[in-house]
N, C-alpha and C. Protein backbone atom coordinates (compact mmCIF):
# COMPACT_ATOMS: atom_id res chain seq x y z
N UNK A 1 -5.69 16.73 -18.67
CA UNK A 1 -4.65 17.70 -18.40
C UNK A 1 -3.33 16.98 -18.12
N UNK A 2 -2.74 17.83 -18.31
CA UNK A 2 -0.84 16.99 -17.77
C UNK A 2 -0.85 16.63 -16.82
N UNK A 3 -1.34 16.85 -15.54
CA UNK A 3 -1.14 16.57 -14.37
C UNK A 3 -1.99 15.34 -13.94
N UNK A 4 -2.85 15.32 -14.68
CA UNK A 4 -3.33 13.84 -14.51
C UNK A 4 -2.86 12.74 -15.70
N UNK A 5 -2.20 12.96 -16.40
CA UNK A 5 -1.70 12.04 -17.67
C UNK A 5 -1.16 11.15 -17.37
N UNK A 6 -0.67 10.34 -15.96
CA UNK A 6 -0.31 9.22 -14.88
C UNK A 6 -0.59 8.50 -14.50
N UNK A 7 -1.93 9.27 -14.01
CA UNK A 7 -2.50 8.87 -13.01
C UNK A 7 -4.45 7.74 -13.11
N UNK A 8 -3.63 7.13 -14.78
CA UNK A 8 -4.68 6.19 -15.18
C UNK A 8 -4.67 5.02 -14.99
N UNK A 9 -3.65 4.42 -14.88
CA UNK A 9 -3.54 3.18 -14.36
C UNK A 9 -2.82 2.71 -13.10
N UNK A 10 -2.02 1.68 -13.09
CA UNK A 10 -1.59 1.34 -11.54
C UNK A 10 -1.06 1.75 -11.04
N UNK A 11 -1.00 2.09 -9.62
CA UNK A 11 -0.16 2.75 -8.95
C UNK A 11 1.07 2.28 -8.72
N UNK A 12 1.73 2.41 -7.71
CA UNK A 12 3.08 1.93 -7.06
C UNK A 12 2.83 2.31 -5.84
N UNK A 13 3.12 1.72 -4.41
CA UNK A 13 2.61 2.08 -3.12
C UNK A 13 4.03 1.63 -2.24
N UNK A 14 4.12 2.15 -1.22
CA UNK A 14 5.02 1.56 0.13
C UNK A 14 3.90 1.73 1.05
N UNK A 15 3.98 0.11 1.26
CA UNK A 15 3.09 -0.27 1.97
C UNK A 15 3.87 -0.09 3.91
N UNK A 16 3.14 0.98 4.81
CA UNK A 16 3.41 0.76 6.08
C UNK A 16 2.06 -0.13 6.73
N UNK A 17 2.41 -0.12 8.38
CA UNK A 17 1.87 -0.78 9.18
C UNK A 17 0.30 -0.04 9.24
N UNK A 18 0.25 1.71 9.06
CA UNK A 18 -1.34 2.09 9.00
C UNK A 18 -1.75 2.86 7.86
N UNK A 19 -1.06 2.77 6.83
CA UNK A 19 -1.00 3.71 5.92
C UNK A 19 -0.10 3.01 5.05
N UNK A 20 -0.69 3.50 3.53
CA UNK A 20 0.43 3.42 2.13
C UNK A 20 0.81 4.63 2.08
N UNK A 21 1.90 4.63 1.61
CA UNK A 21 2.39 5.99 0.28
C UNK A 21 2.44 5.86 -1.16
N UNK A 22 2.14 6.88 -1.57
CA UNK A 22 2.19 6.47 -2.95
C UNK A 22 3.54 6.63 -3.44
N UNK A 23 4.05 6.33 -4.34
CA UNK A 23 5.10 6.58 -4.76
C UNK A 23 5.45 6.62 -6.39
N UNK A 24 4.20 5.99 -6.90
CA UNK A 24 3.95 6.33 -8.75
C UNK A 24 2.69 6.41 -8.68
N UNK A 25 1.43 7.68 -9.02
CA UNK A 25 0.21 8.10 -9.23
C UNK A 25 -0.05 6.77 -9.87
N UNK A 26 -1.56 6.65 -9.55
CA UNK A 26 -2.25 6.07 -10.30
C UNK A 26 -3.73 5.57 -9.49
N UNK A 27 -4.62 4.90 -10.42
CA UNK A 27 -6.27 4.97 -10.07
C UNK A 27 -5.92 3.75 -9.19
N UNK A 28 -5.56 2.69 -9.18
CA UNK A 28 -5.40 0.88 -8.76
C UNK A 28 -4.20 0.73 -8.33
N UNK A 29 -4.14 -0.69 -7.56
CA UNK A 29 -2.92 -1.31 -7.48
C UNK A 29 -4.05 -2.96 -7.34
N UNK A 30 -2.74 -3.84 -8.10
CA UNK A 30 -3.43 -4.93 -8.71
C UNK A 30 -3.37 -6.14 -7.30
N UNK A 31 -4.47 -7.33 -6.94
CA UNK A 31 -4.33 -7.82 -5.51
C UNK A 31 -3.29 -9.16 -6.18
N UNK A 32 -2.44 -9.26 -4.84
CA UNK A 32 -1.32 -9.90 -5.27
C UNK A 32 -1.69 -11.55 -5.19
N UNK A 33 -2.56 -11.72 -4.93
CA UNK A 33 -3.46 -13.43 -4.57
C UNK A 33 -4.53 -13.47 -6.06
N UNK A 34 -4.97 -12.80 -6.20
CA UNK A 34 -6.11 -12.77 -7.27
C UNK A 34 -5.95 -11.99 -8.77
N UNK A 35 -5.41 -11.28 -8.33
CA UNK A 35 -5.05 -10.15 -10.02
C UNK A 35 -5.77 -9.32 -10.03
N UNK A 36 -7.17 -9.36 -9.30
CA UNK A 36 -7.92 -8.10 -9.39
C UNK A 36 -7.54 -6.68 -8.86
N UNK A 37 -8.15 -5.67 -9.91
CA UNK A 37 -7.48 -4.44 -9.75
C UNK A 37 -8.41 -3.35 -8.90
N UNK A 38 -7.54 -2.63 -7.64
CA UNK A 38 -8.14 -2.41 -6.02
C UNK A 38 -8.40 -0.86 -6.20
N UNK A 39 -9.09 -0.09 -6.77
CA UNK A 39 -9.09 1.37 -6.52
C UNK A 39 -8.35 1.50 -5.55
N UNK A 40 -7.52 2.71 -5.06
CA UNK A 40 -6.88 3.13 -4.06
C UNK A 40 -7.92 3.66 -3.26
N UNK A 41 -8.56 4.06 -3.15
CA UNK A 41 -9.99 4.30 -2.75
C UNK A 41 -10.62 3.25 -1.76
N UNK A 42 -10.31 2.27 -2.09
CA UNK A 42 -10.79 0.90 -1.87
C UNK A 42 -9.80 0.03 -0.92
N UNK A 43 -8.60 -0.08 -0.98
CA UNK A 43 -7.85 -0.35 -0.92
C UNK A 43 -7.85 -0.19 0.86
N UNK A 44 -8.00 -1.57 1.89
CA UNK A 44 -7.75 -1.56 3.02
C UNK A 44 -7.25 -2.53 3.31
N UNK A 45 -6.40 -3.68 2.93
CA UNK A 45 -5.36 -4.96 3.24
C UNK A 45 -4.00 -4.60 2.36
N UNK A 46 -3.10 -4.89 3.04
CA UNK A 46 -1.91 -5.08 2.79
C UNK A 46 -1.45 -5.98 3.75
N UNK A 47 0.19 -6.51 2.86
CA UNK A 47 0.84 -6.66 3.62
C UNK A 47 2.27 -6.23 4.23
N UNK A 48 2.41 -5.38 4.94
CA UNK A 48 3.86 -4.63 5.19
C UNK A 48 5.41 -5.55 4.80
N UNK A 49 5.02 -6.27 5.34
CA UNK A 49 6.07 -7.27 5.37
C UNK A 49 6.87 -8.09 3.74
N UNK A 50 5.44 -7.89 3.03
CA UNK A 50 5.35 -8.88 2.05
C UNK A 50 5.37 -7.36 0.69
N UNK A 51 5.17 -6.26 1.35
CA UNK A 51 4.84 -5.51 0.31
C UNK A 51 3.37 -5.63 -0.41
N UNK A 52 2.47 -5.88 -0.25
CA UNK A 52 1.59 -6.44 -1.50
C UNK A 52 -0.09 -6.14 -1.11
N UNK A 53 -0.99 -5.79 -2.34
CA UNK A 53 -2.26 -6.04 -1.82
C UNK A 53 -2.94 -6.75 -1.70
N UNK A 54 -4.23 -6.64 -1.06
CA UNK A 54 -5.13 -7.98 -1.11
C UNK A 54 -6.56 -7.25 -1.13
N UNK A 55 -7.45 -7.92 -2.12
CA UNK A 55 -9.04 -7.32 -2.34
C UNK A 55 -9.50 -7.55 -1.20
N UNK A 56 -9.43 -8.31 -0.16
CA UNK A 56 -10.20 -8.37 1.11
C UNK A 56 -9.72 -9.10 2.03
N UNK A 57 -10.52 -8.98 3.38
CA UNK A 57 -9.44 -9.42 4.21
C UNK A 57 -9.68 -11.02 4.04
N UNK A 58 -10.41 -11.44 3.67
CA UNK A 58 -10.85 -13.19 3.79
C UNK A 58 -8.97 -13.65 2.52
N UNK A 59 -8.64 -12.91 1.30
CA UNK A 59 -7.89 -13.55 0.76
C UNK A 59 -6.00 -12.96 1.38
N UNK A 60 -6.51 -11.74 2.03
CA UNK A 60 -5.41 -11.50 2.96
C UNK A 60 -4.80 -12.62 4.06
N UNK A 61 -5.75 -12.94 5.12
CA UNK A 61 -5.87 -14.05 5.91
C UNK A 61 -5.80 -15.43 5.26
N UNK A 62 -5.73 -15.51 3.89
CA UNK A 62 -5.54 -16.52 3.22
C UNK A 62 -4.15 -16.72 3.04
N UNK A 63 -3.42 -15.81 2.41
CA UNK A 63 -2.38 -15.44 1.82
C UNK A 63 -1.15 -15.67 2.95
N UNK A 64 -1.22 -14.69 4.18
CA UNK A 64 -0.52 -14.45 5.00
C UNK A 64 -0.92 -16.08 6.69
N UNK A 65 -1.91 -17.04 6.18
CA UNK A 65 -1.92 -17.95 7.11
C UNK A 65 -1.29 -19.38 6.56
N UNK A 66 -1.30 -18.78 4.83
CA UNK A 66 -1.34 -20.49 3.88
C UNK A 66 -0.28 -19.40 2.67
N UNK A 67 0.78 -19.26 2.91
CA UNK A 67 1.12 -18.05 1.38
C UNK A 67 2.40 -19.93 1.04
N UNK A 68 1.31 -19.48 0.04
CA UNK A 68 1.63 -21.02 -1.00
C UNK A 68 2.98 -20.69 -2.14
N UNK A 69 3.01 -19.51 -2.08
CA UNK A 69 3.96 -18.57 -3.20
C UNK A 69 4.41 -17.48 -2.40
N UNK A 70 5.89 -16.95 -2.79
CA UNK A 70 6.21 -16.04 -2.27
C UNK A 70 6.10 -14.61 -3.62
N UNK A 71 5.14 -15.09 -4.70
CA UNK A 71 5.02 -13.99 -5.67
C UNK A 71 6.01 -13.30 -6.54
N UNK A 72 7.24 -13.87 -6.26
CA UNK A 72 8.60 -13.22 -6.95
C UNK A 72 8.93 -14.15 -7.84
């Protein structure tokens, strides 16, 4: 249907401190350490600060103790 014709691939998110928003529909948003793609569903690390996701907290705590790249 039209209303889902969007909402197939990645999202777009604003990432807050307990909660995202979405801000472009979609099924994923891709982890910003690994490339793998996070169902929104799924989806419980971020980083507010940094904007960005992470598949789990082990590469979150990676990212945000050792961030070797600033990803831009």
């Amino acid at each position: 249907m039209l209303m889902n014709s969007g909402n197939n691939g990645e999202a777009k998110l604003a990432y807050g401190p307990n909660a995202f928003r979405v801000m472009r529909p979609g099924q994923h948003v891709f982890c910003a350490v690994t490339g793998e793609a996070i169902p929104l569903e799924e989806l419980r690390y971020w980083s507010v600060d940094r904007q960005e996701p992470y598949a789990s907290a082990e590469i979150a705590a990676q990212r945000l103790t050792h961030p070797s790249s600033s990803g831009e």
